[in-house]
C-alpha atoms as a PDB file:
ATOM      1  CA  UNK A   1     247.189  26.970 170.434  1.00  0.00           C
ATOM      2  CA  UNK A   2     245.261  28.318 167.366  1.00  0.00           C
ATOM      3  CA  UNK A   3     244.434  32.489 167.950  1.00  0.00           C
ATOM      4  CA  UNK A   4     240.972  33.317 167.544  1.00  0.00           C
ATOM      5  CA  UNK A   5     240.037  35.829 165.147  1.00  0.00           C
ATOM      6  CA  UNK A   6     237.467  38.494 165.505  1.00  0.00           C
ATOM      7  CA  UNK A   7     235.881  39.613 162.461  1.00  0.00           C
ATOM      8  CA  UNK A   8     236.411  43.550 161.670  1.00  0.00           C
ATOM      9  CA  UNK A   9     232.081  44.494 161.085  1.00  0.00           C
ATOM     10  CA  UNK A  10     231.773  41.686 164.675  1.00  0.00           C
ATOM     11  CA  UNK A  11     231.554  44.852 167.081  1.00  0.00           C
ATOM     12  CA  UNK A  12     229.309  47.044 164.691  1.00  0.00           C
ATOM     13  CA  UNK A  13     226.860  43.741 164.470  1.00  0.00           C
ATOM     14  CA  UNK A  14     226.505  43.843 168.026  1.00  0.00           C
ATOM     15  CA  UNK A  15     225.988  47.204 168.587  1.00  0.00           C
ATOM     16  CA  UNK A  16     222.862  46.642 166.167  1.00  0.00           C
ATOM     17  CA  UNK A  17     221.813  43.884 167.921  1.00  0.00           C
ATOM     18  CA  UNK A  18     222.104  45.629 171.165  1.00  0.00           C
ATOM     19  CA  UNK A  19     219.912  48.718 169.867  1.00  0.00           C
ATOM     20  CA  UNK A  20     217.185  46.873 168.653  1.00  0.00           C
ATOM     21  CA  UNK A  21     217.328  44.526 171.396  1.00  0.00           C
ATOM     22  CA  UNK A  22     216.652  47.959 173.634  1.00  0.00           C
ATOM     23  CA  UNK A  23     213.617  49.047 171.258  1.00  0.00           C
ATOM     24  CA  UNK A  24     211.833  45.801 171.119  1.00  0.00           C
ATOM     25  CA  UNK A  25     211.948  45.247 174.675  1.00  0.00           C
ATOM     26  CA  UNK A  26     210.811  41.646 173.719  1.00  0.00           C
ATOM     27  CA  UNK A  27     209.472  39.160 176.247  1.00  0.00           C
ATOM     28  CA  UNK A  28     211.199  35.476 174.948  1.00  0.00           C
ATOM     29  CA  UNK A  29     214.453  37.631 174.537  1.00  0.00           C
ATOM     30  CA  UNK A  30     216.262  33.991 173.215  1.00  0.00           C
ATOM     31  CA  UNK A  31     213.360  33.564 170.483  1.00  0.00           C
ATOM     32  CA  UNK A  32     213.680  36.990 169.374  1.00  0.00           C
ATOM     33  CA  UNK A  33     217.669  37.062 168.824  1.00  0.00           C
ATOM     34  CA  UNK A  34     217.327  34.320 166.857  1.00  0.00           C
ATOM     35  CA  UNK A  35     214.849  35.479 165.208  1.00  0.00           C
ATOM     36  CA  UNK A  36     216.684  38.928 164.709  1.00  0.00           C
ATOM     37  CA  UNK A  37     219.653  37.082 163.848  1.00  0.00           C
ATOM     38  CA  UNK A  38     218.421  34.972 161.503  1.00  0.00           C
ATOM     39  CA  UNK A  39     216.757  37.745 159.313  1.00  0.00           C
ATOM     40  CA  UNK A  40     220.152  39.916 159.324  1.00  0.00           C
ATOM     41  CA  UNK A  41     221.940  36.637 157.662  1.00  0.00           C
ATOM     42  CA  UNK A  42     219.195  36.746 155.174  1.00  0.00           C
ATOM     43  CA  UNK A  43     219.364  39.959 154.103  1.00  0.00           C
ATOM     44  CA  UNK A  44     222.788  39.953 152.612  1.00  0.00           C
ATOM     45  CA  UNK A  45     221.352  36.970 150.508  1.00  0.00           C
ATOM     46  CA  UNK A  46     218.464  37.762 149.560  1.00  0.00           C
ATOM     47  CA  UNK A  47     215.246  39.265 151.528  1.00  0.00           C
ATOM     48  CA  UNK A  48     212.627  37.309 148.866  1.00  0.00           C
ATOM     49  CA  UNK A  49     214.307  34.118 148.622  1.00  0.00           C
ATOM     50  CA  UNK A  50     211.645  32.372 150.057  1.00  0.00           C
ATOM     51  CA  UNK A  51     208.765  33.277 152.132  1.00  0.00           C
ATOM     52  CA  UNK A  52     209.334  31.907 155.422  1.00  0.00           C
ATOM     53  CA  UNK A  53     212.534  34.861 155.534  1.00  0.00           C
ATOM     54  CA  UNK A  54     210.331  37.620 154.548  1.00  0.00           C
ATOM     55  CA  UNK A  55     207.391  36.820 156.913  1.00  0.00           C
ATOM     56  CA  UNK A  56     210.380  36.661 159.621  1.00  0.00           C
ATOM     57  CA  UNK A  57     211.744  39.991 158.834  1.00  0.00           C
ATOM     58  CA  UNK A  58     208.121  41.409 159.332  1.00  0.00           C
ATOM     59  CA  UNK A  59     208.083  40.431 162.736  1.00  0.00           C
ATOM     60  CA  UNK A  60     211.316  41.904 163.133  1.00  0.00           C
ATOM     61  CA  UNK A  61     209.992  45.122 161.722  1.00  0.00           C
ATOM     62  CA  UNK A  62     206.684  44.872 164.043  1.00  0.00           C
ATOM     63  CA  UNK A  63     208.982  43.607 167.369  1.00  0.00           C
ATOM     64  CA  UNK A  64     211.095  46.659 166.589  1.00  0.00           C
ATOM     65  CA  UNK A  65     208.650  49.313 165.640  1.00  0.00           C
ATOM     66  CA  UNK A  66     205.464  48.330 167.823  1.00  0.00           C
ATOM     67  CA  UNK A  67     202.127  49.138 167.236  1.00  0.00           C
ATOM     68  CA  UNK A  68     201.557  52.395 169.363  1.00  0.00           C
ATOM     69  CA  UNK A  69     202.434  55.594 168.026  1.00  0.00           C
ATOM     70  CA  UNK A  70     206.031  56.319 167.516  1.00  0.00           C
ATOM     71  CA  UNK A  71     208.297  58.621 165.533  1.00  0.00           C
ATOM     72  CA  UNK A  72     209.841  58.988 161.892  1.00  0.00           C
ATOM     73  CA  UNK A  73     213.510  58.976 163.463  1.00  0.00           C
ATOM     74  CA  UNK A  74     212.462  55.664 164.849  1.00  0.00           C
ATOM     75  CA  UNK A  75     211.089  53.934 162.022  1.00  0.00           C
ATOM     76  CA  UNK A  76     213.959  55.319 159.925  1.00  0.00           C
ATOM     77  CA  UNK A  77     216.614  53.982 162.369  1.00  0.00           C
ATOM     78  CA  UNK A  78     215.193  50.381 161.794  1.00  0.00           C
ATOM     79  CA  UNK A  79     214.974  51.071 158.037  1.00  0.00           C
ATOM     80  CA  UNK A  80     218.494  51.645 157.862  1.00  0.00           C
ATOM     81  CA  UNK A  81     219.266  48.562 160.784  1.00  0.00           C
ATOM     82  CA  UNK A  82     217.826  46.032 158.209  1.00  0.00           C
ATOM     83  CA  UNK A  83     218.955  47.708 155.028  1.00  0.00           C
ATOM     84  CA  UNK A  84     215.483  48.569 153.151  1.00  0.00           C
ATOM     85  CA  UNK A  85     214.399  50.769 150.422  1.00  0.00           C
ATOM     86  CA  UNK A  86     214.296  54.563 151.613  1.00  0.00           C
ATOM     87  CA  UNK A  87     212.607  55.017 148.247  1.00  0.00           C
ATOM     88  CA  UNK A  88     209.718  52.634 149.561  1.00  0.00           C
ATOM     89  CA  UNK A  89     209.690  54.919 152.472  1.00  0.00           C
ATOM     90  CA  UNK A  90     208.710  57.728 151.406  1.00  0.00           C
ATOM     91  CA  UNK A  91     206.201  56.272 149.276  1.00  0.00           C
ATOM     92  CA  UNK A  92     204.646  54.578 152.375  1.00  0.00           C
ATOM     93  CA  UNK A  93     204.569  58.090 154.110  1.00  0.00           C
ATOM     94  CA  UNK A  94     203.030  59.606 151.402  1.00  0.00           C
ATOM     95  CA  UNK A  95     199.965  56.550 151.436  1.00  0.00           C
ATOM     96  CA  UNK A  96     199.475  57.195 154.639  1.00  0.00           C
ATOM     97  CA  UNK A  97     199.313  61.001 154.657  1.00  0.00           C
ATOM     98  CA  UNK A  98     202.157  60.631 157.212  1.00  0.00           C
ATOM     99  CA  UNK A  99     203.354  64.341 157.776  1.00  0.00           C
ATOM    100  CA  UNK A 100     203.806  64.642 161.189  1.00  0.00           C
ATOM    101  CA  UNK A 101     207.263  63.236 163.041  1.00  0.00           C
ATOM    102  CA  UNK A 102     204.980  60.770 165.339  1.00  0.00           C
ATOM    103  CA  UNK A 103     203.324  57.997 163.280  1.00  0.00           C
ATOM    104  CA  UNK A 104     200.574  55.348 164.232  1.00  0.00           C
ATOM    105  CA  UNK A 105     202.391  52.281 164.076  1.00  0.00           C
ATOM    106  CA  UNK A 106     199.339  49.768 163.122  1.00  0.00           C
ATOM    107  CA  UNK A 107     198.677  52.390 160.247  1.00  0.00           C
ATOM    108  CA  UNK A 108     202.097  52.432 158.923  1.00  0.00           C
ATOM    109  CA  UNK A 109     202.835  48.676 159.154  1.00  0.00           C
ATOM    110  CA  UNK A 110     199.553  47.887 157.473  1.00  0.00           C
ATOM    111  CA  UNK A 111     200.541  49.683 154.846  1.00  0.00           C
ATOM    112  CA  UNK A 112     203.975  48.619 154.663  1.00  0.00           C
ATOM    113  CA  UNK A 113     202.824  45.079 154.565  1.00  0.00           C
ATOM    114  CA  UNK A 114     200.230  45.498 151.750  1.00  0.00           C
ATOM    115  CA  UNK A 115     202.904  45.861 149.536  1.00  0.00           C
ATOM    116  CA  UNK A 116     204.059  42.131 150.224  1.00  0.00           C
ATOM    117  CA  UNK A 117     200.614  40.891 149.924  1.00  0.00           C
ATOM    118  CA  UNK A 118     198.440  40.322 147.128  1.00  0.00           C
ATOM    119  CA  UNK A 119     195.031  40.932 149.439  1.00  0.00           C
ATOM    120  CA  UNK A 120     193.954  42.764 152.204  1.00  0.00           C
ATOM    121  CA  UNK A 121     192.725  39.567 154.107  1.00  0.00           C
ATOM    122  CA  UNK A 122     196.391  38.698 153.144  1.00  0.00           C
ATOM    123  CA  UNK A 123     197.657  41.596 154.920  1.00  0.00           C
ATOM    124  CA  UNK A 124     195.588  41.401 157.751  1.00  0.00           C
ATOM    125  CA  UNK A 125     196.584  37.679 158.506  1.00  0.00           C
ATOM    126  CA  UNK A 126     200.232  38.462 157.997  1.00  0.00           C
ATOM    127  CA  UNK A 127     199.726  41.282 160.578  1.00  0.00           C
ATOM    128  CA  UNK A 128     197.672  39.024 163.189  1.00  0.00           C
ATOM    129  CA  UNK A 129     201.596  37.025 162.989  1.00  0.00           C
ATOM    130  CA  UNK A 130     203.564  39.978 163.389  1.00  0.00           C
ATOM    131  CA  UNK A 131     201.796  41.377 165.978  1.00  0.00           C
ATOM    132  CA  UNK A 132     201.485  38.504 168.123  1.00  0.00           C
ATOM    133  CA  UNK A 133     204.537  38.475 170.350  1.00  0.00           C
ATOM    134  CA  UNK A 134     204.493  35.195 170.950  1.00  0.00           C
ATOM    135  CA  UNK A 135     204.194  32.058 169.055  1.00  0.00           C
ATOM    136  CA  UNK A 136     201.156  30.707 170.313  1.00  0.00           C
ATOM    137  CA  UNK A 137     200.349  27.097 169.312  1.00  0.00           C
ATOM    138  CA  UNK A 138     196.615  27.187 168.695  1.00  0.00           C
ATOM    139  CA  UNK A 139     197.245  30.015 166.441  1.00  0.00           C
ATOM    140  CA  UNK A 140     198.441  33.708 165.593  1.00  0.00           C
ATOM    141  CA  UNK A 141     196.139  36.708 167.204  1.00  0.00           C
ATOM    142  CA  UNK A 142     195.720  40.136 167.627  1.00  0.00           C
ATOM    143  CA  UNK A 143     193.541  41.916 170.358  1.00  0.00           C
ATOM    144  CA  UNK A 144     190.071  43.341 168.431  1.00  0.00           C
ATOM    145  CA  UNK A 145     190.431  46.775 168.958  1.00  0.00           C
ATOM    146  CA  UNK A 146     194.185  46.897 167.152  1.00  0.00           C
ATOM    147  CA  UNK A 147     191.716  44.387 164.314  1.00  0.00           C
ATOM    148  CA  UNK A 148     189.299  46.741 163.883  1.00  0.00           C
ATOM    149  CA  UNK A 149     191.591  49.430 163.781  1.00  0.00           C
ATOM    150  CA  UNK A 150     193.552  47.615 161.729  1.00  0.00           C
ATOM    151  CA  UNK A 151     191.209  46.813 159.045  1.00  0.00           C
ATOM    152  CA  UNK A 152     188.910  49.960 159.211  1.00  0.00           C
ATOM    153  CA  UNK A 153     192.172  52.105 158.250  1.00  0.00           C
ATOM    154  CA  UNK A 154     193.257  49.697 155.468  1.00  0.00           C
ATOM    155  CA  UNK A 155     189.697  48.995 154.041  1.00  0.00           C
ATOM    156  CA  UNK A 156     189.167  52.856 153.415  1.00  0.00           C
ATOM    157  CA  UNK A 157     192.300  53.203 151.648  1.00  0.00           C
ATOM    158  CA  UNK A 158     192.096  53.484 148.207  1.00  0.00           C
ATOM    159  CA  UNK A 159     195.308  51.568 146.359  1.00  0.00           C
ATOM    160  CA  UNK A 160     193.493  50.075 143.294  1.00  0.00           C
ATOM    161  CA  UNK A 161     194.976  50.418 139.876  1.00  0.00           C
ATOM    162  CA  UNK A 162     193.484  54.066 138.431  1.00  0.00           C
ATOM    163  CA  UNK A 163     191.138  54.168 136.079  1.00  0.00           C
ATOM    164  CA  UNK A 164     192.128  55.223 131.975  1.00  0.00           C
ATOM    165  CA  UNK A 165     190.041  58.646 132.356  1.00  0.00           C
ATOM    166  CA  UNK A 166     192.320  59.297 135.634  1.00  0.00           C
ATOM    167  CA  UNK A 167     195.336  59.729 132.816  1.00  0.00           C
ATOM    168  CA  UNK A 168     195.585  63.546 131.406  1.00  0.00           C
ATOM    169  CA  UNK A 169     194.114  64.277 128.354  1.00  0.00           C
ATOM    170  CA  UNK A 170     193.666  59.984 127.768  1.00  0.00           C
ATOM    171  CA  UNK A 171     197.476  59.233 127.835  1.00  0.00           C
ATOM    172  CA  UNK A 172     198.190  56.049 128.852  1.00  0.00           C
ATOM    173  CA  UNK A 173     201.647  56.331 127.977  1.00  0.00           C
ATOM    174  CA  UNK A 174     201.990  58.920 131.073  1.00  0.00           C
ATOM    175  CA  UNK A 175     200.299  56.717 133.354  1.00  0.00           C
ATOM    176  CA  UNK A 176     201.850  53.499 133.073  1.00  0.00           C
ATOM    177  CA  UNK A 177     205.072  54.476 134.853  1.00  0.00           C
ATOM    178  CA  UNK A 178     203.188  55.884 137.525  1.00  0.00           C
ATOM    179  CA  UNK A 179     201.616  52.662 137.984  1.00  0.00           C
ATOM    180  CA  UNK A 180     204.521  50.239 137.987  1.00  0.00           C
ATOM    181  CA  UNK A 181     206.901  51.931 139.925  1.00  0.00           C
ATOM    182  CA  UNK A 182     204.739  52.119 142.792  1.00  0.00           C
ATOM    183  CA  UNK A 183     203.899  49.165 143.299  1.00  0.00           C
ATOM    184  CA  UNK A 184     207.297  48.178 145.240  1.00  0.00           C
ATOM    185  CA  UNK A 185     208.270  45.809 147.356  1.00  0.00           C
ATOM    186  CA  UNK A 186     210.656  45.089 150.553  1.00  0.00           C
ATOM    187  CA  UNK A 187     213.976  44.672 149.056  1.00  0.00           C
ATOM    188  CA  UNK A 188     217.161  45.423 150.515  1.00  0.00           C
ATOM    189  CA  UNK A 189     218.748  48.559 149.289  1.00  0.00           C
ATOM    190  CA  UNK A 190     221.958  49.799 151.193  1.00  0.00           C
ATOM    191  CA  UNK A 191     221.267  52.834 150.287  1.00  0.00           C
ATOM    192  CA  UNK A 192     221.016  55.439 153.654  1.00  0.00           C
ATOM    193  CA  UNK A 193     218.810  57.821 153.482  1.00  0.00           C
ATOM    194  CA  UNK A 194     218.511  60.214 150.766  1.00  0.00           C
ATOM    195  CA  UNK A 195     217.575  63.934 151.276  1.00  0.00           C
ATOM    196  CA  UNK A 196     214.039  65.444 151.004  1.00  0.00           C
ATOM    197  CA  UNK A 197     214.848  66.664 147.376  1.00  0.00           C
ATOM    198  CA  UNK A 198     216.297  63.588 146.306  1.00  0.00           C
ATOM    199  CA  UNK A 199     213.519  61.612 147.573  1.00  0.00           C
ATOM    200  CA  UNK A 200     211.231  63.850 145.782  1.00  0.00           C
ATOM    201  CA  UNK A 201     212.619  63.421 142.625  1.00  0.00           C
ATOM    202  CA  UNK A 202     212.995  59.703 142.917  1.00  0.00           C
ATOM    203  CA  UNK A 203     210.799  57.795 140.719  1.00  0.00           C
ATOM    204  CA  UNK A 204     208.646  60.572 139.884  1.00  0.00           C
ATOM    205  CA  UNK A 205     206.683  60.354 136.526  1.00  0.00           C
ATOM    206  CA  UNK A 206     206.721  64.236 135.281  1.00  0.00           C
ATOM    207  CA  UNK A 207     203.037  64.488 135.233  1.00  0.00           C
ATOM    208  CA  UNK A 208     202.599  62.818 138.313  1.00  0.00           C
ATOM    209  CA  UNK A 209     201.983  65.985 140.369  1.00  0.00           C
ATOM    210  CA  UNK A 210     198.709  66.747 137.985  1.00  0.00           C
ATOM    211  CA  UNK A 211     197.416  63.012 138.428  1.00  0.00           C
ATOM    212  CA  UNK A 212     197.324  63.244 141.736  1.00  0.00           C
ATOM    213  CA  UNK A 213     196.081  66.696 141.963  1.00  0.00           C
ATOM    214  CA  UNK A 214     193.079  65.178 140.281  1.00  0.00           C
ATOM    215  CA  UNK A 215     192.488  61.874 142.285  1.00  0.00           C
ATOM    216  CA  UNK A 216     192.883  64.178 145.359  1.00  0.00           C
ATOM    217  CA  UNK A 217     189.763  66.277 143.877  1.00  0.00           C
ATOM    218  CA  UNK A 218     188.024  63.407 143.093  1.00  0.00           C
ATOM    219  CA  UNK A 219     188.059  62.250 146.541  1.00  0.00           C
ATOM    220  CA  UNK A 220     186.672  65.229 147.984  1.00  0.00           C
ATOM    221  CA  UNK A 221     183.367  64.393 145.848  1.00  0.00           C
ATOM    222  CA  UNK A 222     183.876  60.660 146.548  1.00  0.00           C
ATOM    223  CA  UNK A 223     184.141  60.670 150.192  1.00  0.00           C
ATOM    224  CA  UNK A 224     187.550  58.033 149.876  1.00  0.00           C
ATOM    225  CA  UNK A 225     190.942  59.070 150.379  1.00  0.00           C
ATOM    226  CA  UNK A 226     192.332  58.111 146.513  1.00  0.00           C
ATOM    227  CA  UNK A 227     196.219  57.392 147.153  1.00  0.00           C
ATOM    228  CA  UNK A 228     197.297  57.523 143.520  1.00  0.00           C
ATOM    229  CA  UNK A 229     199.080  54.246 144.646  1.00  0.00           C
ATOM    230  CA  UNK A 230     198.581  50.781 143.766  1.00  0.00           C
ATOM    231  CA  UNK A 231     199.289  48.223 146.515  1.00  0.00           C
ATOM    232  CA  UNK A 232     198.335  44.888 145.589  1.00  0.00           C
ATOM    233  CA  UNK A 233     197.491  44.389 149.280  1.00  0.00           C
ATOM    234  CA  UNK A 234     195.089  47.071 150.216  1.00  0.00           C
ATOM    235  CA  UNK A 235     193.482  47.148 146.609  1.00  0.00           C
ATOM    236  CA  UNK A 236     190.131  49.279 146.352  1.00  0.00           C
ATOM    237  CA  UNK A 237     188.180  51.185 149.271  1.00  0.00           C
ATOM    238  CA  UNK A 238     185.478  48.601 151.098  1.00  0.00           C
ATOM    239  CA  UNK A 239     182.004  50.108 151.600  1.00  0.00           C
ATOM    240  CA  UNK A 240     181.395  51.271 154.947  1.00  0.00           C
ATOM    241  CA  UNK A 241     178.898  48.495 155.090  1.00  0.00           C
ATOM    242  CA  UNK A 242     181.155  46.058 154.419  1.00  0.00           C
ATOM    243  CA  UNK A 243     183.500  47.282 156.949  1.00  0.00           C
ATOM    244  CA  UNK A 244     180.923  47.462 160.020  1.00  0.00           C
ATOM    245  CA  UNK A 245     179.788  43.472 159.111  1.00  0.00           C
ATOM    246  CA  UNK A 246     183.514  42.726 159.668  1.00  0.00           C
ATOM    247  CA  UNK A 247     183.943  44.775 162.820  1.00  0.00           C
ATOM    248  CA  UNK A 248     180.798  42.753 164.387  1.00  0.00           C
ATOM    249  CA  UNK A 249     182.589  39.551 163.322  1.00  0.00           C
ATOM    250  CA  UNK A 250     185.639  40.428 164.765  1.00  0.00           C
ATOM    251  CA  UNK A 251     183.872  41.567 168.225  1.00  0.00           C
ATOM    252  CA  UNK A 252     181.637  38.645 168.250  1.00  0.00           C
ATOM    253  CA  UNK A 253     185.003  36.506 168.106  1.00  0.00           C
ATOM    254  CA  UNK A 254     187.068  37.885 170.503  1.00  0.00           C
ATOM    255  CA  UNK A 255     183.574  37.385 172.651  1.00  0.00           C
ATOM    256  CA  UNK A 256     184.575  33.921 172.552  1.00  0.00           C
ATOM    257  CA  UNK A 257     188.674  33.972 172.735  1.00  0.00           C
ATOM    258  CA  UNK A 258     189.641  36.153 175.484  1.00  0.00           C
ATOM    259  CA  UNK A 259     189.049  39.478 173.788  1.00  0.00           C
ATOM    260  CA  UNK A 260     191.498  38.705 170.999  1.00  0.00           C
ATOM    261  CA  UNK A 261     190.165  37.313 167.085  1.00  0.00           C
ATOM    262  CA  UNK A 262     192.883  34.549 165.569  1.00  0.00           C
ATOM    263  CA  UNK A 263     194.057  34.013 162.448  1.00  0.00           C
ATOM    264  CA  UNK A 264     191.919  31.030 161.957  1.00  0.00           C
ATOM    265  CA  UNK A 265     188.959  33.757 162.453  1.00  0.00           C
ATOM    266  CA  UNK A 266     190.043  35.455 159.855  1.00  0.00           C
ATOM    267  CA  UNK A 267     190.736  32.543 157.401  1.00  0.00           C
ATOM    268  CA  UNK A 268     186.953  30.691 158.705  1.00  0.00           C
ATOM    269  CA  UNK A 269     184.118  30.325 156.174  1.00  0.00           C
ATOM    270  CA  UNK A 270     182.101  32.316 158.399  1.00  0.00           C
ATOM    271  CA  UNK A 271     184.214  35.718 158.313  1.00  0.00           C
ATOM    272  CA  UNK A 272     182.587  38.506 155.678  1.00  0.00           C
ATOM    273  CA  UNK A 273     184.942  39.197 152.725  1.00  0.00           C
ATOM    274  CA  UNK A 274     187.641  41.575 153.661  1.00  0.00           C
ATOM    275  CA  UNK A 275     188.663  42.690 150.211  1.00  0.00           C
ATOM    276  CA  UNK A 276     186.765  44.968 148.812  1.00  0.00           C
ATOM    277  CA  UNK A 277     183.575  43.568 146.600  1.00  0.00           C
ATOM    278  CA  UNK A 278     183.694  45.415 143.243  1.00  0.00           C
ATOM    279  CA  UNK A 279     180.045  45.593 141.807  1.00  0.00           C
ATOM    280  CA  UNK A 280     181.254  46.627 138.437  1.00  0.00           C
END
């Protein structure tokens, strides 16, 4: 009779699999291991191989991380389960103004999400799937108050590409790396976490500090919080008129469906534009 052979890493993959299990607290708790499962295999290939194994690991990263308020430890214990970018962390907290140990979780996985997007109505739809806990046939949804939430936080965030005159003394030169290294996106990085100064001086263009200084200023006089950042899917700051239409769409949906608005709300003719309109 053939022995059977245990693989060394078998009881530190279970103990994973046992601690998220405990955190997501999920309802279909076959559907989620194997959809936990599935986007652990993944990740030692390749987390952007294809899209249907990055839109799974988001709703690993939503099941895992809800959408209350919860804490840094938290959402750095499940960034180091599923083997992201700590880098991309901190750049996230720094979007989001997120100084405090207990985060918003819609706010923080909006954000996280626009930088696997290329829209906010991108964004939003990919967070009406995550959200949803379970996989409803008629269609992904999300209650309308997390919606509105949702979208008013993202719409008033300011991740466009800065303007020329926001470069010191007209150097594009300077700005350029600021630009592209920002604009990241949810690969897997072993990497464990790296201290506060390291994480500091990560990535950091040496003029940076000034830029932002400036964009910060300018949003005092502006009324938007400027992020410095580019994240292809947040983009520019919606009007405030823009934003309310949406929020009346969005109630006068989930009027009709229960309280909740679909994703097939979102994608309908009839829903106002949730990018940003640029009248320039």
């Amino acid at each position: 009779m053939n022995s059977i052979v245990v693989p060394d890493n078998l009881p530190e993959i279970l103990k994973k699999y046992v601690k998220a299990a405990i955190r997501s607290q999920p309802e279909d708790i076959v559907s989620w291991s194997a959809e936990y499962f599935k986007s652990t295999d993944d990740q030692y290939v390749s987390l952007a191989t294809t899209q249907k194994q990055d839109r799974t690991l988001f709703r690993i990263l939503a099941f895992q991380l809800g959408t209350t308020i919860g804490t840094k430890e938290r959402i750095e214990e499940v960034w180091s389960d599923l083997s992201l970018d700590f880098n991309l962390l901190e750049q996230i907290y720094t979007i989001g103004n997120f100084r405090a140990e207990h985060v918003d979780m819609v706010e923080f996985l909006g954000i996280t999400f626009g930088h696997w997007t290329k829209s906010l109505k991108e964004t939003v739809l990919l967070c009406c799937e995550a959200f949803c806990k379970c996989l409803a046939t008629d269609g992904y949804f999300m209650h309308v108050d997390v919606a509105c939430k949702l979208y008013g936080y993202l719409a008033k965030l300011d991740c466009s590409l800065p303007a020329d005159d926001d470069c010191p003394d007209g150097d594009v030169s300077v700005s350029k790396p600021t630009i592209v290294q920002t604009s990241r996106s949810l690969d897997a990085s072993p990497a464990p976490p790296a201290s506060g100064a390291q994480l500091q001086q990560t990535n950091v263009c040496v003029s940076l500090e000034s830029i932002l200084a400036r964009r910060l200023a300018a949003a005092a006089v502006d009324g938007g919080p400027k992020t410095g950042y580019h994240v292809p899917g947040i983009g520019m700051a919606a009007s405030d008129g823009q934003v309310q239409a949406v929020f009346e769409y969005f109630r006068k949906c989930a009027a009709d469906n229960g309280g909740y608005v679909y994703d097939f709300d979102i994608e309908n003719d009839r829903c106002p534009q949730l990018d940003a309109i640029n009248n320039n």
